[in-house]
N, C-alpha and C. Protein backbone atom coordinates (compact mmCIF):
# COMPACT_ATOMS: atom_id res chain seq x y z
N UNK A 1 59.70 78.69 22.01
CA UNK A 1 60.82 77.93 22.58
C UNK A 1 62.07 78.12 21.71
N UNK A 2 63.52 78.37 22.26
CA UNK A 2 64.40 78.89 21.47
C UNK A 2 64.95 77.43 20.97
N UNK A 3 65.40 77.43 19.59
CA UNK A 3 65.93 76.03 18.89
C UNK A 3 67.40 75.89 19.07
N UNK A 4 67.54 74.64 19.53
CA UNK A 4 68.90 74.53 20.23
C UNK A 4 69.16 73.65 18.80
N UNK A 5 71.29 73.53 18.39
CA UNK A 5 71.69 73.11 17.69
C UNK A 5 72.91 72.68 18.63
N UNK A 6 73.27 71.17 18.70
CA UNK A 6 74.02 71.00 19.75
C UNK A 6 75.17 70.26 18.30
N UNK A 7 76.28 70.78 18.57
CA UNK A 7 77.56 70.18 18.02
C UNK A 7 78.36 69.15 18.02
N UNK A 8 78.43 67.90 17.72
CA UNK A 8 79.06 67.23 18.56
C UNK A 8 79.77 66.61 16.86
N UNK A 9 81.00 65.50 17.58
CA UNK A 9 82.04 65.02 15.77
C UNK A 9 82.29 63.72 16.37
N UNK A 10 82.39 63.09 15.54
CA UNK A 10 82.46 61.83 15.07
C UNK A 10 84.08 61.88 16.17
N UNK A 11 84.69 62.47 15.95
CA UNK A 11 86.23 62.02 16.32
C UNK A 11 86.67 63.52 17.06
N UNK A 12 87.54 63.74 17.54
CA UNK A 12 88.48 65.26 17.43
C UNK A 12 89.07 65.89 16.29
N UNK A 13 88.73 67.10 15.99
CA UNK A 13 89.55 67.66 14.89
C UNK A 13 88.51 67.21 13.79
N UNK A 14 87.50 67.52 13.57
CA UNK A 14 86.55 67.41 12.62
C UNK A 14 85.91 68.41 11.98
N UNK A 15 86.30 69.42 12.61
CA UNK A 15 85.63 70.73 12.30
C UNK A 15 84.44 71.27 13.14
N UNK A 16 84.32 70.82 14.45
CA UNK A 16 83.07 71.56 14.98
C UNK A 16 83.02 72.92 15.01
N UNK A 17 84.05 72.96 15.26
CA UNK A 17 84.25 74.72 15.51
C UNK A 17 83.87 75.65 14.44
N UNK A 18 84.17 75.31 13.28
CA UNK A 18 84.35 75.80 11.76
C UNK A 18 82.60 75.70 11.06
N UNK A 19 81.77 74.41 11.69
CA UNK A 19 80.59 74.12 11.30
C UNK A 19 79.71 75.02 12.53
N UNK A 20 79.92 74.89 13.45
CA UNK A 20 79.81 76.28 14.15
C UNK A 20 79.59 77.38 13.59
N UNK A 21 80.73 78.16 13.29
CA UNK A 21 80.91 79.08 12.81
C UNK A 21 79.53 79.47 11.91
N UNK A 22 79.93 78.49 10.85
CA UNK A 22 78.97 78.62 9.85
C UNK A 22 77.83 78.63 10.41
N UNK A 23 77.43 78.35 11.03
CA UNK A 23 75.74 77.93 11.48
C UNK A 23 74.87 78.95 12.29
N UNK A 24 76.33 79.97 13.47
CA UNK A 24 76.17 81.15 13.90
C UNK A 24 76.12 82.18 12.73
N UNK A 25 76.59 82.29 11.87
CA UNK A 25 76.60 83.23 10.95
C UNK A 25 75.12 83.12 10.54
N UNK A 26 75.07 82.04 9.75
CA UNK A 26 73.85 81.33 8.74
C UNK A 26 72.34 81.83 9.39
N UNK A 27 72.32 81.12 10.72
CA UNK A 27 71.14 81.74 11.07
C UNK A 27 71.13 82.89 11.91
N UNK A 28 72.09 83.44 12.19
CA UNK A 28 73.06 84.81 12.99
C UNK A 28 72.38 84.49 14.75
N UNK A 29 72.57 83.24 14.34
CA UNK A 29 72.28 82.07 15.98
C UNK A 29 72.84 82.56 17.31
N UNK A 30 72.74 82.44 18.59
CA UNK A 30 73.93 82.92 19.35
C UNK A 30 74.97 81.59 19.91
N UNK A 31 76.09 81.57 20.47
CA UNK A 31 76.87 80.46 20.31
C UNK A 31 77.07 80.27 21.77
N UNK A 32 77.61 79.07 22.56
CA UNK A 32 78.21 78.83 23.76
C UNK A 32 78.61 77.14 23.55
N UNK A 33 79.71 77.31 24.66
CA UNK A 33 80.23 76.04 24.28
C UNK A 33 80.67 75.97 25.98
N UNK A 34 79.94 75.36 26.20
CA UNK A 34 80.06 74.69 27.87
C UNK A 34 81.02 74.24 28.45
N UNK A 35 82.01 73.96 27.68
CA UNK A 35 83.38 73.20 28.35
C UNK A 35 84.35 73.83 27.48
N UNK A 36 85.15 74.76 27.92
CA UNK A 36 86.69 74.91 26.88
C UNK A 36 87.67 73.75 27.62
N UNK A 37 88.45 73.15 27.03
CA UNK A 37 89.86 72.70 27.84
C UNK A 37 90.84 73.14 26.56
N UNK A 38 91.93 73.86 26.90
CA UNK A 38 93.27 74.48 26.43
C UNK A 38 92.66 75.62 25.56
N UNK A 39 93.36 76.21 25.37
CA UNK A 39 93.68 77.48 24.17
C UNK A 39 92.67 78.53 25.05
N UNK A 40 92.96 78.98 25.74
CA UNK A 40 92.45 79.95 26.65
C UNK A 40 92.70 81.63 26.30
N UNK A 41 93.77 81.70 25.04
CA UNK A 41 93.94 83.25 24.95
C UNK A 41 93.60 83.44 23.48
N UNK A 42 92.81 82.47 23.26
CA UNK A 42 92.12 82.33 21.92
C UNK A 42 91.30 80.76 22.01
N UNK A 43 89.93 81.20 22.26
CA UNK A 43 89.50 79.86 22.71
C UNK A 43 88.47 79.30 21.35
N UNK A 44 87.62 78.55 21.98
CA UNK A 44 87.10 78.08 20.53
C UNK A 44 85.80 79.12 20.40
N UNK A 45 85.04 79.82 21.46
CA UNK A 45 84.06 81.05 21.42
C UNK A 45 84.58 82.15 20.89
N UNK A 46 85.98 82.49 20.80
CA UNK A 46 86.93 83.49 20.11
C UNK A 46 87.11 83.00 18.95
N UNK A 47 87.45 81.82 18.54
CA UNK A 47 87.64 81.43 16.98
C UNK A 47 85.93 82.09 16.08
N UNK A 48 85.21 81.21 16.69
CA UNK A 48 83.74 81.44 16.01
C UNK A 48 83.39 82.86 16.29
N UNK A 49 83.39 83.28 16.88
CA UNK A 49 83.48 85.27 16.88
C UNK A 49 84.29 85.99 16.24
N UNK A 50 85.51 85.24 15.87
CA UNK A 50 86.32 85.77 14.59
C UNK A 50 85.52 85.84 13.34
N UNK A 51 85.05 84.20 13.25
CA UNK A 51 84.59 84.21 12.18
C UNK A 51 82.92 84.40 11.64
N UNK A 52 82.39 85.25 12.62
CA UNK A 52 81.22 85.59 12.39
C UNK A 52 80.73 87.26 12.24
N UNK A 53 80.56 87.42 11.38
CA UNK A 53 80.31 89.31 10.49
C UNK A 53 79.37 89.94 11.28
N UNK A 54 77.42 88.73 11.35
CA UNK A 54 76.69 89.74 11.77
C UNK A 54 76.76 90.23 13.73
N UNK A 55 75.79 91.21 13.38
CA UNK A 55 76.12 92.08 14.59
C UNK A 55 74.71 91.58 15.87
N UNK A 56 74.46 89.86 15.39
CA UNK A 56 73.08 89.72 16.40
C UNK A 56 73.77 89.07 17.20
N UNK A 57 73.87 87.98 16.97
CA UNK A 57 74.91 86.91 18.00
C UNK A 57 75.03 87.48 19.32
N UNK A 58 75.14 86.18 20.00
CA UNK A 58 75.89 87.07 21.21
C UNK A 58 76.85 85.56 21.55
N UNK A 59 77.77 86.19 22.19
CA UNK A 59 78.54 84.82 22.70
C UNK A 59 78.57 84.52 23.93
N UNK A 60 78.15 83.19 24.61
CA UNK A 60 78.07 83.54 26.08
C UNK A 60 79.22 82.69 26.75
N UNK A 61 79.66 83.09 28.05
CA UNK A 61 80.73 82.52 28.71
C UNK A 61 80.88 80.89 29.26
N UNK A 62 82.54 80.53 28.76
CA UNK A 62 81.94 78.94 29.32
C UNK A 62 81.70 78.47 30.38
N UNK A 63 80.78 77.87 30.97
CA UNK A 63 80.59 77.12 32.34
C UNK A 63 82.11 76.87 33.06
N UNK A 64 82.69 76.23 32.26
CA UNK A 64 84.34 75.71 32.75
C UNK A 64 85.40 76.49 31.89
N UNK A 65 86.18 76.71 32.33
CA UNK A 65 87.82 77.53 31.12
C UNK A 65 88.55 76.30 31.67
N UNK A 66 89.16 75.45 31.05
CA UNK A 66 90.20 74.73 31.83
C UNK A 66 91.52 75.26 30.65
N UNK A 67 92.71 75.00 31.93
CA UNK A 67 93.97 75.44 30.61
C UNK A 67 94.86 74.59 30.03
N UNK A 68 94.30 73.40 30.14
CA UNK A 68 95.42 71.80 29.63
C UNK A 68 94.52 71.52 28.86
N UNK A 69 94.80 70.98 27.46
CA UNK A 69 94.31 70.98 25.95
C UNK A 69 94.21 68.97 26.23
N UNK A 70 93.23 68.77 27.12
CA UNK A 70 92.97 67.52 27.41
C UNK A 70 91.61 66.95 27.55
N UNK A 71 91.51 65.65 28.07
CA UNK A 71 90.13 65.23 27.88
C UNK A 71 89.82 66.18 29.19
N UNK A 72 88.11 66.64 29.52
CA UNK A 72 87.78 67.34 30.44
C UNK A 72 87.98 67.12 31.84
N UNK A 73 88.12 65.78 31.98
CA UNK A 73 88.20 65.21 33.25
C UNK A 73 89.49 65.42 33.56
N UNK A 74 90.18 65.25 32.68
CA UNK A 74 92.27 65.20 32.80
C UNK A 74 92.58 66.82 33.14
N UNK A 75 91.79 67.45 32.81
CA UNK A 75 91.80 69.05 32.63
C UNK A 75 91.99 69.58 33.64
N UNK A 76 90.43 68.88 34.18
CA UNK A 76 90.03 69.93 35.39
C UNK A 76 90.80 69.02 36.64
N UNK A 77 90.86 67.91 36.44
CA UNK A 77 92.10 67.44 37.49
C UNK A 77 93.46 68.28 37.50
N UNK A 78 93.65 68.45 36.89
CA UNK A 78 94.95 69.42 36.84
C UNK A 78 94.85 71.02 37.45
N UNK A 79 93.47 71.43 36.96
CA UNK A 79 92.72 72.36 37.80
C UNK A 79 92.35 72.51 39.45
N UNK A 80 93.11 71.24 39.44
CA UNK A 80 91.98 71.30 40.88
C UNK A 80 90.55 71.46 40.70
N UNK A 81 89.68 71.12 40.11
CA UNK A 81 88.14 71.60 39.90
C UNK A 81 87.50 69.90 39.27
N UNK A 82 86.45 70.04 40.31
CA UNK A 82 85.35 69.00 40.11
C UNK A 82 84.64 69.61 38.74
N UNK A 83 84.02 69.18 37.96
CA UNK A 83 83.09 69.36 36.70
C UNK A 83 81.90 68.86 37.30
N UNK A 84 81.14 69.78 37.51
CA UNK A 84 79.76 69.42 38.11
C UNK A 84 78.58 69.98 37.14
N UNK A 85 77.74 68.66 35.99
CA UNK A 85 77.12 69.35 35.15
C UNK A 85 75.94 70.06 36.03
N UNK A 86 75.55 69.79 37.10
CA UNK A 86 74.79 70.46 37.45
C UNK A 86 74.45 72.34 37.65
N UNK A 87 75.93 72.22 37.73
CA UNK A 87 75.96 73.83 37.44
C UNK A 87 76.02 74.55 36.05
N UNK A 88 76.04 73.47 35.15
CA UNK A 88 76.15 73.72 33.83
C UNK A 88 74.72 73.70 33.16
N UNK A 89 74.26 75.37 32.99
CA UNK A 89 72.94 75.74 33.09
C UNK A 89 73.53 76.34 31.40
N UNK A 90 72.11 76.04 30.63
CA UNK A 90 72.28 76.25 29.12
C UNK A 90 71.81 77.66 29.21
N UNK A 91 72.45 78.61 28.69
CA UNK A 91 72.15 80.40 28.49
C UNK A 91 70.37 80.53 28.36
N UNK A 92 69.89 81.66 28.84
CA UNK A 92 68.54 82.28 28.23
C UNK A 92 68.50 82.80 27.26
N UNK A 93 67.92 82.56 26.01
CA UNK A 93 67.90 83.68 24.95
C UNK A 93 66.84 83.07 24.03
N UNK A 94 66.16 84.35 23.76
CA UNK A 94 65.00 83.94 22.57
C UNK A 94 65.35 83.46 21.33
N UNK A 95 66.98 83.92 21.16
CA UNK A 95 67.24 83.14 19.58
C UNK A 95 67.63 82.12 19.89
N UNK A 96 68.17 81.63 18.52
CA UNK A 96 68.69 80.17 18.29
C UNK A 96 69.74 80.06 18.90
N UNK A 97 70.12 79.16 20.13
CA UNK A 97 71.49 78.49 20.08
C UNK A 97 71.96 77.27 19.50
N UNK A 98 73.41 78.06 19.09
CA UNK A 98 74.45 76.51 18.68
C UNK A 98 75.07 76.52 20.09
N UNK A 99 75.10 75.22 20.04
CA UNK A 99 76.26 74.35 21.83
C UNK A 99 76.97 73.47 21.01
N UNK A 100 78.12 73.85 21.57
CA UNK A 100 79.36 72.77 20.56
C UNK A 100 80.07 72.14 21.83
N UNK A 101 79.98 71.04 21.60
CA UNK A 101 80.53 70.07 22.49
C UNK A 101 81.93 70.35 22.97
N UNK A 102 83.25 68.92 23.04
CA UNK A 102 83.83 68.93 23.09
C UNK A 102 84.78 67.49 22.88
N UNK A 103 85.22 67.46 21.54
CA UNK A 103 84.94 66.13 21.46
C UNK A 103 84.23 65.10 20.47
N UNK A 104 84.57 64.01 20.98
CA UNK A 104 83.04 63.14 20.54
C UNK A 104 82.30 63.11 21.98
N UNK A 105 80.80 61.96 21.77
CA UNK A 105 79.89 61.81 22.71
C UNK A 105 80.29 61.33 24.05
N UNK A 106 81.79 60.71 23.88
CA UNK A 106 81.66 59.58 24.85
C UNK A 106 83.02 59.97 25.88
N UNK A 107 83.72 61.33 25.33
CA UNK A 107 84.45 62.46 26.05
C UNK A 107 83.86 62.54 27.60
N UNK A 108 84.85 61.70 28.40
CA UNK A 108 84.05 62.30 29.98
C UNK A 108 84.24 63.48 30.39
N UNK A 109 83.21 63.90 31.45
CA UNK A 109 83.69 65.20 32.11
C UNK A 109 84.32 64.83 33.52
N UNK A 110 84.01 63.45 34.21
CA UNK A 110 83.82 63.41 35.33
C UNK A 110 83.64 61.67 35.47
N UNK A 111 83.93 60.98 36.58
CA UNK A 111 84.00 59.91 36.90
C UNK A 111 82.31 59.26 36.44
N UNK A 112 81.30 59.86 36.18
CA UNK A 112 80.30 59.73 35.86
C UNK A 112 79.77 60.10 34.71
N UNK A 113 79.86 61.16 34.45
CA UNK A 113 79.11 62.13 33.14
C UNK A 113 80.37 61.97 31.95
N UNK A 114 79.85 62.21 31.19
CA UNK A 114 80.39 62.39 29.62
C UNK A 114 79.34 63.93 29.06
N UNK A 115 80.22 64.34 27.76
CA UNK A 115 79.42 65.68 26.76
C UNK A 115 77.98 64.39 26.68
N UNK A 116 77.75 63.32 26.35
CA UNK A 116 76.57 63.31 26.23
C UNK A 116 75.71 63.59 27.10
N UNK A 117 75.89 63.51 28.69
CA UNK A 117 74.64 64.01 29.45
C UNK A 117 74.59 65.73 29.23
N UNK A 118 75.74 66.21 28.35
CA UNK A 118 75.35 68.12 28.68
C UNK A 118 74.12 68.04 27.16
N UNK A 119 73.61 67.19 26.41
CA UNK A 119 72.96 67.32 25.74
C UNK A 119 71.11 67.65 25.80
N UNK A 120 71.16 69.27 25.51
CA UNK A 120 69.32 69.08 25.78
C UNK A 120 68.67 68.27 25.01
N UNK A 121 67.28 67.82 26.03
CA UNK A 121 66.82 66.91 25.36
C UNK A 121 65.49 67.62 24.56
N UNK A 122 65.32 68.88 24.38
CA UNK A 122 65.07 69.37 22.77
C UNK A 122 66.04 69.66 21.82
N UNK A 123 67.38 69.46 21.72
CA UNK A 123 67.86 70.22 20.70
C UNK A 123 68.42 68.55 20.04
N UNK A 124 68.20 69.39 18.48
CA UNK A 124 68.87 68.79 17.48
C UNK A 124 70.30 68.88 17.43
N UNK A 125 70.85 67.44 17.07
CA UNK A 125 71.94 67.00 16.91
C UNK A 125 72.47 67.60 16.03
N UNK A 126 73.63 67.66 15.71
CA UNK A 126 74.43 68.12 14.49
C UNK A 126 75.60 67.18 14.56
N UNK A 127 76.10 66.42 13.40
CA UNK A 127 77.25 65.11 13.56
C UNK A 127 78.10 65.88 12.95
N UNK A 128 79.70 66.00 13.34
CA UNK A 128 80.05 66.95 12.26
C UNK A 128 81.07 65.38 11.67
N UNK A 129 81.26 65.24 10.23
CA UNK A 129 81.91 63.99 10.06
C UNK A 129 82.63 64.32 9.11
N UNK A 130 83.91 63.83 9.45
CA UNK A 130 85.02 64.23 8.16
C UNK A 130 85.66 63.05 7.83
N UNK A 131 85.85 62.97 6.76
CA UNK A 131 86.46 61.73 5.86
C UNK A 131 87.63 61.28 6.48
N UNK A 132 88.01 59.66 7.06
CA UNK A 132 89.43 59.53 7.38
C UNK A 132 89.81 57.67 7.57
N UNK A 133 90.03 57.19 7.39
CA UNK A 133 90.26 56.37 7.50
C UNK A 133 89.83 55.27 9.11
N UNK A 134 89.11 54.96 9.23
CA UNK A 134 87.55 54.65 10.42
C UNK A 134 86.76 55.53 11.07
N UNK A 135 86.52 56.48 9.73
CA UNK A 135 85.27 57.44 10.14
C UNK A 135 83.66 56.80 9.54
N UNK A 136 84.16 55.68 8.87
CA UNK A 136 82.22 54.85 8.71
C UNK A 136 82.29 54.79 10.16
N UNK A 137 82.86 53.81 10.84
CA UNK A 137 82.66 53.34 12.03
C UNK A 137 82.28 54.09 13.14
N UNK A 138 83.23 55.53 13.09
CA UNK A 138 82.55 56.13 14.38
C UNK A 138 81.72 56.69 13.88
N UNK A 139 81.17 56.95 12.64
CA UNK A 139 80.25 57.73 12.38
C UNK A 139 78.67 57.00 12.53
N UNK A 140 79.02 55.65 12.08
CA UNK A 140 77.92 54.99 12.74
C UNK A 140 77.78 54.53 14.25
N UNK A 141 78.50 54.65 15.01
CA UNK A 141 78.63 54.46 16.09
C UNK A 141 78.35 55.77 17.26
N UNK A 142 78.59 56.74 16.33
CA UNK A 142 77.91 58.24 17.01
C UNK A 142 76.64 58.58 16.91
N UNK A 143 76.25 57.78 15.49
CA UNK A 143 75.03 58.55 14.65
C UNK A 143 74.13 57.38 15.53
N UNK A 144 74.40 55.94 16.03
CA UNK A 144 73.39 55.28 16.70
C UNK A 144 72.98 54.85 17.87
N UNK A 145 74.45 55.81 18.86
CA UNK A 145 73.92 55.91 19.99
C UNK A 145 73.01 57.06 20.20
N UNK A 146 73.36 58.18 19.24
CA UNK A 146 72.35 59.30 19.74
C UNK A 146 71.06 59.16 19.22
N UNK A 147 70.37 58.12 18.25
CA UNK A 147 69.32 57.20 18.13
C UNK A 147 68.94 56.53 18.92
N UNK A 148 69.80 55.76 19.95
CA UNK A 148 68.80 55.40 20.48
C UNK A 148 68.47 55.50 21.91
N UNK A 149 69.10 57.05 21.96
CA UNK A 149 68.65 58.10 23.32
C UNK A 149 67.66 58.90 22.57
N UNK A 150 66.75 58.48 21.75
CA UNK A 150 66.06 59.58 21.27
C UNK A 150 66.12 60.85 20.48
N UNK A 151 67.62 61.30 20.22
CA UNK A 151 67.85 62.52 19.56
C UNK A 151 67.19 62.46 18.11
N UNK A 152 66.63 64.10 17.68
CA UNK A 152 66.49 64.21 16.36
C UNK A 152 68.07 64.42 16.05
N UNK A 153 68.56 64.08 15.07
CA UNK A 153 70.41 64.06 14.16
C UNK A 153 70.16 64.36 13.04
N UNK A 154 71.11 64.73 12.61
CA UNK A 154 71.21 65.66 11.01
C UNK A 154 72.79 65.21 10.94
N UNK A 155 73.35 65.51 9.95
CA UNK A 155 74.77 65.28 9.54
C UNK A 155 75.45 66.98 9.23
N UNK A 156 76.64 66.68 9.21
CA UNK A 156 76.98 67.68 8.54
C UNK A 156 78.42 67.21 8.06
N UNK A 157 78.96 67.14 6.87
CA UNK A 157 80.16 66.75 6.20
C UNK A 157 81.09 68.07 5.91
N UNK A 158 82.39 67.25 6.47
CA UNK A 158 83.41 68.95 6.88
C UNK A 158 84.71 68.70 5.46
N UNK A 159 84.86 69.19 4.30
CA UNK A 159 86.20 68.80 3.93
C UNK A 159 85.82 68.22 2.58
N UNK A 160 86.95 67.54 2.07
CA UNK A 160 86.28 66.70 0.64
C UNK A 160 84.99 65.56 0.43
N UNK A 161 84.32 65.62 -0.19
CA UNK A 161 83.47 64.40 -0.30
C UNK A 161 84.15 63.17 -0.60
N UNK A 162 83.47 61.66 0.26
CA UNK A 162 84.10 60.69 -0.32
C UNK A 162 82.15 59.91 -0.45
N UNK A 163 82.01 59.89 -2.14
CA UNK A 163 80.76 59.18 -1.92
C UNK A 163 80.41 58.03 -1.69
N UNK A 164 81.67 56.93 -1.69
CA UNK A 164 81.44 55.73 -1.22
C UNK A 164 80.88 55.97 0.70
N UNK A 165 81.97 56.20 1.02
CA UNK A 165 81.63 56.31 2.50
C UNK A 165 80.34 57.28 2.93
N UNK A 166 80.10 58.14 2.31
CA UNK A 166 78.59 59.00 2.59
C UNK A 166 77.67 57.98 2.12
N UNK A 167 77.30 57.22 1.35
CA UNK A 167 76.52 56.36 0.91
C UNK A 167 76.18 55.37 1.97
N UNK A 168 77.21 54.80 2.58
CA UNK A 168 76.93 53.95 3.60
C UNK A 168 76.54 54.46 4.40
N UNK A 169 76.90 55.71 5.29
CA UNK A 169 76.79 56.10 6.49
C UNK A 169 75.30 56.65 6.12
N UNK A 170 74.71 57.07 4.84
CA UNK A 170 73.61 57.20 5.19
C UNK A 170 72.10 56.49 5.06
N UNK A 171 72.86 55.38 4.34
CA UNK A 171 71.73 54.06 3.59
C UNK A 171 71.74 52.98 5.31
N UNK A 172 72.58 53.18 6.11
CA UNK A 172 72.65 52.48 7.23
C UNK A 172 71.81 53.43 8.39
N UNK A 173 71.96 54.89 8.72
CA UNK A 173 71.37 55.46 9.67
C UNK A 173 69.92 56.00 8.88
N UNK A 174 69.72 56.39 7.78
CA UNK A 174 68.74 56.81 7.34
C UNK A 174 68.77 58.42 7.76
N UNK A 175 69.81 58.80 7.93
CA UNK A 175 70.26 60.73 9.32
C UNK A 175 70.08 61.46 7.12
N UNK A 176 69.33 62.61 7.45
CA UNK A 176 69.22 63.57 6.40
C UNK A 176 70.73 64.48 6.94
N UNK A 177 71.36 65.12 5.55
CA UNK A 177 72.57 65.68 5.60
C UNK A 177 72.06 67.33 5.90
N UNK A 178 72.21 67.90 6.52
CA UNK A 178 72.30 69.32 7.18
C UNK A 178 72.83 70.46 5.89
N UNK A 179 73.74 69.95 5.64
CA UNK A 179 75.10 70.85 5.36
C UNK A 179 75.81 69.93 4.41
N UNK A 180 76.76 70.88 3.94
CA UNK A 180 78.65 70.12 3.44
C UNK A 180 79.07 71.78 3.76
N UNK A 181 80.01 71.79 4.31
CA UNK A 181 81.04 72.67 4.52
C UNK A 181 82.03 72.06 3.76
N UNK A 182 82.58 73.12 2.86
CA UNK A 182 83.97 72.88 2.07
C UNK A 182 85.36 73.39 2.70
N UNK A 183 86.01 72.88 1.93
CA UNK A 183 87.43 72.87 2.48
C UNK A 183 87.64 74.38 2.02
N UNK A 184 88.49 74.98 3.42
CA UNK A 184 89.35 76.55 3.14
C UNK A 184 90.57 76.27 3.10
N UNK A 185 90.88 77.06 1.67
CA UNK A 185 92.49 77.40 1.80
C UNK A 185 92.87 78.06 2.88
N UNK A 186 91.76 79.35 3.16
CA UNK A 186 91.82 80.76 4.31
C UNK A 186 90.73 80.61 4.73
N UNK A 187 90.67 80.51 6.01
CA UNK A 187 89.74 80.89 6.85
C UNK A 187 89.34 82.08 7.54
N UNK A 188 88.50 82.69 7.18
CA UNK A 188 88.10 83.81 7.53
C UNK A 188 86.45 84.39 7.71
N UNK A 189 86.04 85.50 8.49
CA UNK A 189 84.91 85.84 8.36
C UNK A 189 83.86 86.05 6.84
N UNK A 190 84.83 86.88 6.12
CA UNK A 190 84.37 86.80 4.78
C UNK A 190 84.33 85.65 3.62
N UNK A 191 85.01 84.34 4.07
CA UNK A 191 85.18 83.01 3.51
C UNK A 191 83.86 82.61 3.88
N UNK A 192 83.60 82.54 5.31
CA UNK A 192 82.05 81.95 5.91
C UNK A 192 81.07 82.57 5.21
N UNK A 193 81.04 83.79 5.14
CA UNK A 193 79.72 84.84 4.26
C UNK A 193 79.93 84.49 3.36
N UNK A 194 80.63 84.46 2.27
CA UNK A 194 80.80 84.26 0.81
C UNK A 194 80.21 82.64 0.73
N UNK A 195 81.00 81.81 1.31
CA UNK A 195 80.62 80.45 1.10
C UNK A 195 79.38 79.70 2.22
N UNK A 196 78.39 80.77 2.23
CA UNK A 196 76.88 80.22 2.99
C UNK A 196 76.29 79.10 2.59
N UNK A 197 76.70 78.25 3.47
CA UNK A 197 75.87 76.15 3.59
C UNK A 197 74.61 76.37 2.90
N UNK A 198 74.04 75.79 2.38
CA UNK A 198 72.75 75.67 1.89
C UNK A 198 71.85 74.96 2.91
N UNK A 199 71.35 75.45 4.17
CA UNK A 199 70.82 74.55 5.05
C UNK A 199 69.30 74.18 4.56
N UNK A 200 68.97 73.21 5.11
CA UNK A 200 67.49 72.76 4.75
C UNK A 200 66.72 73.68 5.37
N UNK A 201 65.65 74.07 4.66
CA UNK A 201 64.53 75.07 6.08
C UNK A 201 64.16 74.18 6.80
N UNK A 202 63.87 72.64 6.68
CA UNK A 202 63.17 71.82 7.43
C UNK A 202 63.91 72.09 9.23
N UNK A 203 65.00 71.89 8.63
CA UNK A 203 65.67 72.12 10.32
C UNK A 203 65.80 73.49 10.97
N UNK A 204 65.87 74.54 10.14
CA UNK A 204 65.91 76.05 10.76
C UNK A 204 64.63 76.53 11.16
């Protein structure tokens, strides 16, 4: 059975894309990301293909392209286009996929659905959480709804450490840390290779 790694952040602008990256490289995983909205001539499957060296990967196409850099629902209204997860079928492939959300959990697609129903219910979570001023809160508030839909969760910390706030967030969820991705001056393919996450084998 191929091991799914599903992406999802505490807030917007957390680094999924970037912990991505890393994670396609790391285990030379293949990547898809089910929903783009905006940046269409450089999307976020183009960012992480920038920044990934080996030659296994494959990248697969998104279910939706929308071209307004909005919530999904606001998007595809503007699109003219219903978001129907039903057509939103997760790729075939014997390797590992990463699925990177869009968003946090609670991002709708649709008068009904949110990124949390595009979540398989084998794949492991990935939280991506970056330090900011009410990131305990959503971080416990991300880390315990997807508890108590059953998800296995892991963490992953994007940026500087703050150990007060990692302390709580993890003496309260009891979530084992994945990762720390550090902060880039430059971002680049050879930044990701050089600076390889130390992942746990438990989860790979």
């Amino acid at each position: 059975m191929t091991k799914k790694y599903f992406i999802t952040g505490i807030s917007t602008d957390v680094g999924k894309t970037i912990v991505s990256a890393y994670l396609v490289e790391k285990l030379k995983a293949d990547y898809w990301k089910p929903i783009q909205a905006g940046d269409l001539e450089f999307s976020d499957t183009d960012k992480v293909k920038s920044l990934v060296s080996n030659k296994k990967s494959v990248f697969f196409p998104n279910a939706y392209a929308l071209k307004t850099p909005m919530s999904p629902h606001a998007a595809a209204a503007i699109d003219k286009v219903q978001i129907d997860i039903c057509k939103i079928t997760t790729p075939k492939t014997k390797n590992t996929l990463i699925i990177e959300g869009a968003g946090g959990l609670l991002v709708p697609l649709n008068n009904t659905h949110t990124i949390l129903d595009l979540i398989p219910k084998d794949a492991i979570v990935v939280v991506v959480i970056k330090h900011y001023l009410g990131s305990i809160n959503h971080s416990l508030l991300t880390i315990g709804l997807l508890q108590s839909k059953g998800y296995k969760v892991v963490m992953v910390y994007n940026g500087k450490p703050n150990i007060e706030s990692e302390a709580i967030i993890e003496s309260k969820t009891n979530v084992k840390l994945l990762c720390r991705v550090p902060f880039f001056k430059e971002l680049s393919s050879k930044e990701i290779k050089k600076q390889y996450i130390k992942v746990k084998h438990t989860f790979c």
